[in-house]
Protein backbone atom coordinates (compact mmCIF):
# COMPACT_ATOMS: atom_id res chain seq x y z
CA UNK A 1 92.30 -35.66 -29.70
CA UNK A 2 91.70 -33.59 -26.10
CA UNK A 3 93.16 -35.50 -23.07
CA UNK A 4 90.75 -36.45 -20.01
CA UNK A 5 92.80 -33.97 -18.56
CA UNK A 6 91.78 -31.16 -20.55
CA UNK A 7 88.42 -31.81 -20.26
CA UNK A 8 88.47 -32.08 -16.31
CA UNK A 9 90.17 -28.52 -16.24
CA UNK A 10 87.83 -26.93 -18.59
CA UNK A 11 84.77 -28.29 -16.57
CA UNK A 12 86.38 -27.17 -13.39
CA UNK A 13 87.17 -23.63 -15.03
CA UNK A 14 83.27 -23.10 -15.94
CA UNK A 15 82.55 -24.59 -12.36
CA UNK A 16 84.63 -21.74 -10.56
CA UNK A 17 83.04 -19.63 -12.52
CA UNK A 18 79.59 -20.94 -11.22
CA UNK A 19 80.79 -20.18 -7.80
CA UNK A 20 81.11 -17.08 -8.57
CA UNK A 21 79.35 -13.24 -8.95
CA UNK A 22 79.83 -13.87 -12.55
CA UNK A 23 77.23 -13.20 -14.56
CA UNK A 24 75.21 -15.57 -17.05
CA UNK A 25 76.44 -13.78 -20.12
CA UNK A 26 79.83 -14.46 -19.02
CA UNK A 27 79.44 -17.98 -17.94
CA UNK A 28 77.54 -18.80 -21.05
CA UNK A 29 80.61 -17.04 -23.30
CA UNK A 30 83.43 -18.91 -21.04
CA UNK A 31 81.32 -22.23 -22.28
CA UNK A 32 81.54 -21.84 -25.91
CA UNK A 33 85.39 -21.04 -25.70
CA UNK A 34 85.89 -24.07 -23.09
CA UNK A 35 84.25 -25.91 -25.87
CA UNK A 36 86.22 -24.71 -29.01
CA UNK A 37 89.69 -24.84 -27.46
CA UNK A 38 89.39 -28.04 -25.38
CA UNK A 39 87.85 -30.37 -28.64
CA UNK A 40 90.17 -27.98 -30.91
CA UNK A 41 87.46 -27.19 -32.82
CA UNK A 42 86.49 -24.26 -35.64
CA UNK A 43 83.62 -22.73 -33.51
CA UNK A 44 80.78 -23.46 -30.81
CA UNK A 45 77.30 -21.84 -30.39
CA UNK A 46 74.54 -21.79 -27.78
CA UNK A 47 70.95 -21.40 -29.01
CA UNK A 48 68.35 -20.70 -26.38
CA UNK A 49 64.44 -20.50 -26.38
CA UNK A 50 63.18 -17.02 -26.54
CA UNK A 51 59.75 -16.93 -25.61
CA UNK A 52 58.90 -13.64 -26.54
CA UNK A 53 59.94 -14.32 -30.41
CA UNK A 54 58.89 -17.49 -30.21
CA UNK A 55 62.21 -18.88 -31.77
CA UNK A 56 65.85 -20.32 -30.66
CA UNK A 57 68.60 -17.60 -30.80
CA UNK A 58 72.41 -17.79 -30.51
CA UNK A 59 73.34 -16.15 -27.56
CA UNK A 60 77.02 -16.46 -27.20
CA UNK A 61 79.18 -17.81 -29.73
CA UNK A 62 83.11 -17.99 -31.17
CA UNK A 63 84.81 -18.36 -33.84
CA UNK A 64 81.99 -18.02 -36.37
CA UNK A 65 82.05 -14.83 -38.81
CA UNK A 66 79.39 -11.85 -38.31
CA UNK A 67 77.50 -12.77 -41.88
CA UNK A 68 76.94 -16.39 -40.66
CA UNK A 69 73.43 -17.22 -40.85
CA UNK A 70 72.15 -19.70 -38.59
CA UNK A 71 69.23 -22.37 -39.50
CA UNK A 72 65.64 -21.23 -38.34
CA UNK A 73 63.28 -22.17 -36.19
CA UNK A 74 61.70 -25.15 -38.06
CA UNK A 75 65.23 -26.60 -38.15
CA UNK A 76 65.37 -25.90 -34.38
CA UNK A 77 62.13 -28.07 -33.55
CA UNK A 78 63.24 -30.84 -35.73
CA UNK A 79 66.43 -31.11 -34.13
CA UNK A 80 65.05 -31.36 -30.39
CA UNK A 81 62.86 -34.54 -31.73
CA UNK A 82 66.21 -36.24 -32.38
CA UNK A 83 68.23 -34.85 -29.78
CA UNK A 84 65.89 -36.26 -27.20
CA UNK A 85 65.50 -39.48 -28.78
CA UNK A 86 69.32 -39.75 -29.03
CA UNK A 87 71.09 -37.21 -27.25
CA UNK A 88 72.90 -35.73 -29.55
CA UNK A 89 73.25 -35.08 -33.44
CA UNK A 90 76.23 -35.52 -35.29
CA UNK A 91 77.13 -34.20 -39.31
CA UNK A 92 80.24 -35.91 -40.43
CA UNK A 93 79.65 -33.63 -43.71
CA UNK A 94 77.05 -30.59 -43.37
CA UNK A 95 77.72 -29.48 -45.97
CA UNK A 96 76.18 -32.50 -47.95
CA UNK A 97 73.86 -33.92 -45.61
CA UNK A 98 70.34 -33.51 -46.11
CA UNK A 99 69.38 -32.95 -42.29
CA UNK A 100 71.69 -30.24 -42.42
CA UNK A 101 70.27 -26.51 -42.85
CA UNK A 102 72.54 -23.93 -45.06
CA UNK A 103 74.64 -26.16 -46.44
CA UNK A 104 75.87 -23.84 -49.11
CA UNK A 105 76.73 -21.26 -45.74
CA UNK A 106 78.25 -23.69 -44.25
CA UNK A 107 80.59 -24.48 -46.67
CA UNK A 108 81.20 -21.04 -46.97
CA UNK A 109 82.13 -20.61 -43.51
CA UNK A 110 84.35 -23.74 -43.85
CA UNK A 111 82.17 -25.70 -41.47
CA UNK A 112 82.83 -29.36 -41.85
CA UNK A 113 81.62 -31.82 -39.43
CA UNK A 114 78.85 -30.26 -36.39
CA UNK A 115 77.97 -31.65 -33.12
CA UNK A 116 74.92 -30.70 -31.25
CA UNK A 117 73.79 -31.53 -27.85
CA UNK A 118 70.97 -30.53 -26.01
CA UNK A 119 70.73 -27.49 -23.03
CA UNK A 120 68.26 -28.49 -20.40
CA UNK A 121 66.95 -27.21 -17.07
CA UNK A 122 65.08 -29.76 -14.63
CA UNK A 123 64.61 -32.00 -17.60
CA UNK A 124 63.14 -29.19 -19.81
CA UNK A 125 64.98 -28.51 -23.09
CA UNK A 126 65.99 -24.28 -23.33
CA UNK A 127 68.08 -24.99 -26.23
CA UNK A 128 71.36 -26.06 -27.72
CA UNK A 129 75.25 -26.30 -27.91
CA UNK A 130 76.78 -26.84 -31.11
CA UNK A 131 80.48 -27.46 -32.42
CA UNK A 132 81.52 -26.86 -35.63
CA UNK A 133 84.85 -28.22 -37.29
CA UNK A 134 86.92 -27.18 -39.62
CA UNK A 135 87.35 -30.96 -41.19
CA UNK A 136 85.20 -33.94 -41.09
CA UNK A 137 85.33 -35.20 -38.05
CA UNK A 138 83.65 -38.18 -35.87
CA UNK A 139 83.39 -37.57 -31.90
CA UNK A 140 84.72 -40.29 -29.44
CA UNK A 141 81.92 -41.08 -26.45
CA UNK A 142 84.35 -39.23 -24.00
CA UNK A 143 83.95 -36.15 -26.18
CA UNK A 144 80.24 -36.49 -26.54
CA UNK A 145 79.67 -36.67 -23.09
CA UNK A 146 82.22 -33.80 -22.61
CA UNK A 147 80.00 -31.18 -25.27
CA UNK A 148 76.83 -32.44 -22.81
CA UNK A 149 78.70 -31.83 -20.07
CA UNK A 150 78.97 -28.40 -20.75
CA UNK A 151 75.86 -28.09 -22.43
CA UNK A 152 74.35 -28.82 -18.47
CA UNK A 153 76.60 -26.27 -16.94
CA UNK A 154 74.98 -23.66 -19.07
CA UNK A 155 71.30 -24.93 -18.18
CA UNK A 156 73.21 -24.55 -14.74
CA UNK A 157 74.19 -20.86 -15.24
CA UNK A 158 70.68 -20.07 -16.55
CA UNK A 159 68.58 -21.18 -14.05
CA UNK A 160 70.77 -19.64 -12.00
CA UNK A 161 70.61 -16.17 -13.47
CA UNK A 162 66.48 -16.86 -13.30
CA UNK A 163 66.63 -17.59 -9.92
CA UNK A 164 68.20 -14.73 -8.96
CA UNK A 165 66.69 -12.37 -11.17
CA UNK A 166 63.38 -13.84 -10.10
CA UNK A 167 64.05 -13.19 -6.24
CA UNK A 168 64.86 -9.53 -6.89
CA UNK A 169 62.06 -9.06 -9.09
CA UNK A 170 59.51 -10.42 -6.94
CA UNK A 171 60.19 -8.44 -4.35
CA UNK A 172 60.04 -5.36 -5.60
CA UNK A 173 56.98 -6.59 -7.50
CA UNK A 174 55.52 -7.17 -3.73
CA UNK A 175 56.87 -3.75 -2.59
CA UNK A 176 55.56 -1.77 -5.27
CA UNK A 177 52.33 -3.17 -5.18
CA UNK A 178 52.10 -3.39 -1.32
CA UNK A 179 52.67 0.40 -1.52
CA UNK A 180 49.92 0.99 -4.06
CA UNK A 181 47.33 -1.04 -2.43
CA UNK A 182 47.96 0.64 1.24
CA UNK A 183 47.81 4.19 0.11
CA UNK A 184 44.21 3.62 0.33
CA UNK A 185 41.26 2.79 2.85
CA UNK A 186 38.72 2.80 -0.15
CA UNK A 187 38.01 -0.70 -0.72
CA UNK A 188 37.01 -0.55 -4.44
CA UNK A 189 39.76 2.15 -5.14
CA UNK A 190 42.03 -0.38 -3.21
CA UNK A 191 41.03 -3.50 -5.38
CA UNK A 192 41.16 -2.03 -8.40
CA UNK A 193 44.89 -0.54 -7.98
CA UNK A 194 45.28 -4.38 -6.93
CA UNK A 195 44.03 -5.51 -10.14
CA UNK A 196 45.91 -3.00 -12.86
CA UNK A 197 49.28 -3.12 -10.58
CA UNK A 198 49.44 -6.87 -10.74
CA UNK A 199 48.75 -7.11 -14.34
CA UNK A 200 51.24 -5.17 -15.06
CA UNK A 201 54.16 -6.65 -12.90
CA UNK A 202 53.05 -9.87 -13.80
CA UNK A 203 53.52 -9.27 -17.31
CA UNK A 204 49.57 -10.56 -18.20
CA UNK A 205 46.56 -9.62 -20.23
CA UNK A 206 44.44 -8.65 -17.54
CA UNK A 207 43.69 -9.51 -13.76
CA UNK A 208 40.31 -9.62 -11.94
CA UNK A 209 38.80 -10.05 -8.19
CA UNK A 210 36.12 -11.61 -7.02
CA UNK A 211 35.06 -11.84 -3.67
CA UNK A 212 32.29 -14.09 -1.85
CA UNK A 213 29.15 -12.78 -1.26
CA UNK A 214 28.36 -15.52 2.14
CA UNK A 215 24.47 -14.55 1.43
CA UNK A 216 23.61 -16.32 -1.68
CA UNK A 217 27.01 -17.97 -1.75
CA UNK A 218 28.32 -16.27 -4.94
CA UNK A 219 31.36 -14.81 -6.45
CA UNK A 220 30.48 -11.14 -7.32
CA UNK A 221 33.21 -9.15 -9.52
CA UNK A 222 34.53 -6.13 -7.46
CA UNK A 223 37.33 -5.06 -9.54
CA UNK A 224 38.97 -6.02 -13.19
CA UNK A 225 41.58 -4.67 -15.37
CA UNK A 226 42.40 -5.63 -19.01
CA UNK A 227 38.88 -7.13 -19.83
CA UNK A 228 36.29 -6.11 -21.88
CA UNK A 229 32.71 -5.20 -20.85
CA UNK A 230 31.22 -7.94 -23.23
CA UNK A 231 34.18 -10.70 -21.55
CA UNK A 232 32.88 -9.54 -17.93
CA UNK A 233 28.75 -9.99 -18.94
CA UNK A 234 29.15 -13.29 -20.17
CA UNK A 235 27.95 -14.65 -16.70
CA UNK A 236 28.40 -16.35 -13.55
CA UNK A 237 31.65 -18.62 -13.61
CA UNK A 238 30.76 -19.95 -9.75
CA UNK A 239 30.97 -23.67 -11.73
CA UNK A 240 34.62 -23.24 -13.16
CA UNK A 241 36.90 -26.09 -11.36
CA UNK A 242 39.76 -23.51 -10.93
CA UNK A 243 37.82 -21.30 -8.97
CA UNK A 244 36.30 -24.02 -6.92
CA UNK A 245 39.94 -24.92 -6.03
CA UNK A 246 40.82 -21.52 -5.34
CA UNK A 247 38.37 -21.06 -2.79
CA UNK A 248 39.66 -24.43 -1.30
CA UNK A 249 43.07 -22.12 -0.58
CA UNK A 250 44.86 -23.52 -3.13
CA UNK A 251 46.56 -22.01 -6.55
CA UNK A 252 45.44 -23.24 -9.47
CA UNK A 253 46.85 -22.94 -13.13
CA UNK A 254 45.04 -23.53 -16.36
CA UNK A 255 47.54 -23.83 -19.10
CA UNK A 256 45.16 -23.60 -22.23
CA UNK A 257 41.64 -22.48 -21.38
CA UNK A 258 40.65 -23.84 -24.62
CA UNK A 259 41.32 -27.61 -24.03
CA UNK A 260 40.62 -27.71 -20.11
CA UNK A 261 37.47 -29.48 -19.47
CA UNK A 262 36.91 -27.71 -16.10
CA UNK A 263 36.89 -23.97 -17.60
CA UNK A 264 33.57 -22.10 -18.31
CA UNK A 265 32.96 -19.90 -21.78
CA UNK A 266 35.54 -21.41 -23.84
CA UNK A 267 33.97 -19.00 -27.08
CA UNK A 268 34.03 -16.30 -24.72
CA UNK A 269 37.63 -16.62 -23.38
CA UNK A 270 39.03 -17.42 -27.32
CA UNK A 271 37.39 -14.50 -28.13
CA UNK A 272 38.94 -12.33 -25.29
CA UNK A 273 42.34 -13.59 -26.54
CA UNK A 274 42.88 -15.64 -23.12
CA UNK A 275 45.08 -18.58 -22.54
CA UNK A 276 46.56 -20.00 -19.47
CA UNK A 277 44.69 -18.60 -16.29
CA UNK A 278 45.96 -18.33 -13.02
CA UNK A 279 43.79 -18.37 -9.81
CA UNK A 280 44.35 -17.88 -6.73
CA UNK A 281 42.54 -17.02 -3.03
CA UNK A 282 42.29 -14.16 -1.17
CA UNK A 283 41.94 -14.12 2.51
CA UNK A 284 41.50 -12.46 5.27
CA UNK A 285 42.62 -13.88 9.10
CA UNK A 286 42.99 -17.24 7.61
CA UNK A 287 39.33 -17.11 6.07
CA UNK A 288 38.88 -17.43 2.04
CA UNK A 289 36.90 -14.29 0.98
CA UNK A 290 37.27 -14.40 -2.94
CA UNK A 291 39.54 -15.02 -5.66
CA UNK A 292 42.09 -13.10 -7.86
CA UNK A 293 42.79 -14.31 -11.29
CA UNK A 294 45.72 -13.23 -14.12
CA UNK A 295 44.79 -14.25 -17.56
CA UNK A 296 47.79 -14.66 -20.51
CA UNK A 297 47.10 -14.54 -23.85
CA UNK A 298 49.90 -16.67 -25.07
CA UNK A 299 50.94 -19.94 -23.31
CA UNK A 300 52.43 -19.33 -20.03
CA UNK A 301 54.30 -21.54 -17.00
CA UNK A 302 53.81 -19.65 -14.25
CA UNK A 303 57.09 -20.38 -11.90
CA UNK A 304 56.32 -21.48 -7.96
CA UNK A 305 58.27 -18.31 -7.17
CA UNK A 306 55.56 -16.09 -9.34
CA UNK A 307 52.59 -18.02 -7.84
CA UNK A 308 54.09 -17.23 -4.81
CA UNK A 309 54.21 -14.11 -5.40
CA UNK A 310 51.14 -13.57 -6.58
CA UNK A 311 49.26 -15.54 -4.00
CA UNK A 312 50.75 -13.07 -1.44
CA UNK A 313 50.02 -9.87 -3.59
CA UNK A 314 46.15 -11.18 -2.92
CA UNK A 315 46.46 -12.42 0.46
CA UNK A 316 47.97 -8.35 0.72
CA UNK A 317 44.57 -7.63 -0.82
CA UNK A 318 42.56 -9.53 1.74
CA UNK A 319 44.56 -7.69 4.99
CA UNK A 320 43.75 -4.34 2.82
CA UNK A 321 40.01 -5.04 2.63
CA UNK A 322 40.24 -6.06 6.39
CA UNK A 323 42.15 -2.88 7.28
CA UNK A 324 38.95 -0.85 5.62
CA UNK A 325 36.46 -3.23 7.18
CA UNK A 326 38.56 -1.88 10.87
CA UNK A 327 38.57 1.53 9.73
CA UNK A 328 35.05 1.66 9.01
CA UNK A 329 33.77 0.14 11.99
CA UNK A 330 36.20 2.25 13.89
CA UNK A 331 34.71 5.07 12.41
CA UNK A 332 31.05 4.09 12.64
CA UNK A 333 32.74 3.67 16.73
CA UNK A 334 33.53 6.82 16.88
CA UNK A 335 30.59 8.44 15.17
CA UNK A 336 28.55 6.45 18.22
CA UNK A 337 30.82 8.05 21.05
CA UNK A 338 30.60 10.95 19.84
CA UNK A 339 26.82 11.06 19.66
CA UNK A 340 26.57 9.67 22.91
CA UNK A 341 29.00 12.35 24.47
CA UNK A 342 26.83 15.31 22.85
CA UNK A 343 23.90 13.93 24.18
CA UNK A 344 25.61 14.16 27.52
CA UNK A 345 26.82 17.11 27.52
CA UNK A 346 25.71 18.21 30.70
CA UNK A 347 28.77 15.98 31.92
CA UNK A 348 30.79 18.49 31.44
């Protein structure tokens, strides 16, 4: 049985390594070979969310051959309903016990006796951390608490790594975009580059604009990019709560447009293959003149860093429009002095 020792060095190892440039790949790999050498175990392997598949994958793993074959999805989700009800599942014999997934593989592999904790971030489960012996095997509290220990420290190093690739991808998000929309003083040329430029560093279905027309007190689409003709006829959305909100100057974030009883055209929008809508203001000198929107068609959280982000991309929008408003009146200016100089000519 590991000593409390062991375990305080092994934590303290993955904790330097926290400190450090090292990357999440590394950190995560470092875990599950803290793991199998402090509890002397056969093998250890992290399984994390992957939204794009829609499954749990191993991403870093020893001591487990190439051919192993790990338990799928459905597996997965039935896991997390005990994990978070207990904390942590334990299979004295997987290879006989009928919660167990594989069990001929298992026993192939020489996998006795698995632990599995949960990997969270902010209370959210990502994943998992399981240990795999070689004989059967029940787990002391101390070592429990050690596996979840570790388990954290990877949540740690992954929200970590998000962090950080989510700062240097917003920003060049912001700078590419900022550089699109000012190449122009075309205000419909301008919006529109807005639209297709944030729909496509935001990862989304589509994006639209609308802006307030102050002389009937309506929201009149200036620009759109990703939706259909037949999505953009289906009429005024003035009522929707989210864009009501919007206008107030705040964010607001619709996770499924199908359930939400404040969202407009539910047919329409199922149709259209949207999901979770994000809106948010545009404005110009402190003054809320419309409202962009980014529309998903899966399930989305939209981070506070992205709808940050975003919310800046459109307040960029609204300094744009007001740079064209200046350039035009400048011009009309100019047009005027011009005029007024020919006319007196004799001046000179």
């Amino acid at each position: 049985m590991p000593k409390q020792s062991d375990y305080f060095k092994a934590i303290a190892k993955v904790s330097r390594a926290l400190g450090t440039a090292a990357g999440r790949d590394e950190i995560l790999r470092l875990i599950v070979q803290s793991a199998v050498e402090t509890m002397e175990a056969k093998a250890a392997c992290l399984f994390l969310l992957d939204e794009a598949q829609g499954m749990y994958v191993p991403v870093a793993q020893k001591g487990l051959s190439k051919g192993y074959t790990h338990a799928g999805l459905k597996h997965v989700k039935t896991q997390i309903a005990e994990l978070m009800k207990k904390g942590y599942i334990h299979y004295r014999d997987a290879a006989t016990d009928p919660r167990s997934e594989n069990r001929g593989q298992k026993k192939a592999e020489g996998i006795v006796s698995v632990l599995v904790v949960p990997v969270r971030v902010s209370d959210r489960f990502i994943g998992t951390l399981a240990l795999y012996t070689a004989e059967a095997r029940d787990f002391s509290k101390p070592e429990i608490e050690f596996l979840t220990v570790l388990a954290e420290q990877g949540g740690m190093a992954i929200e970590h790594a998000r962090l950080i690739e989510g700062m240097r991808k917003n920003a060049q998000i912001f700078l590419d975009v900022a550089t699109d929309v000012i190449s122009s003083l075309d205000v419909k040329e301008i919006l529109q580059t807005l639209t297709c430029s944030v729909a496509e560093a935001m990862g989304v279905k589509a994006v639209s604009i609308r802006l307030l027309d102050e002389a009937d007190n309506t929201l009149k689409l200036v620009a759109s990019c990703g939706l259909s003709d037949k999505y953009l006829k289906k009429g005024p959305i003035s009522a929707e709560k989210s864009i009501a909100e919007a206008l107030k100057g705040k964010p607001v974030v619709v996770r499924d447009a199908a359930t939400d009883k404040g969202v407009q055209y539910k047919d329409e929008k199922k149709e259209e293959g949207i999901v979770t809508i994000l809106s948010v203001p545009i404005k110009s000198k402190e003054k809320v003149i419309g409202v962009m929107r980014l529309y998903s068609g899966v399930p989305r959280e939209f981070t506070d860093g992205e709808i940050t982000v975003v919310t800046a991309l459109a307040y960029q929008g609204g300094i744009a429009i007001q740079n064209a408003g200046m350039y035009l009146m400048l011009k009309s200016d100019m047009k005027e002095l011009k005029d007024e100089i020919w006319s007196h000519r004799s001046w000179f």
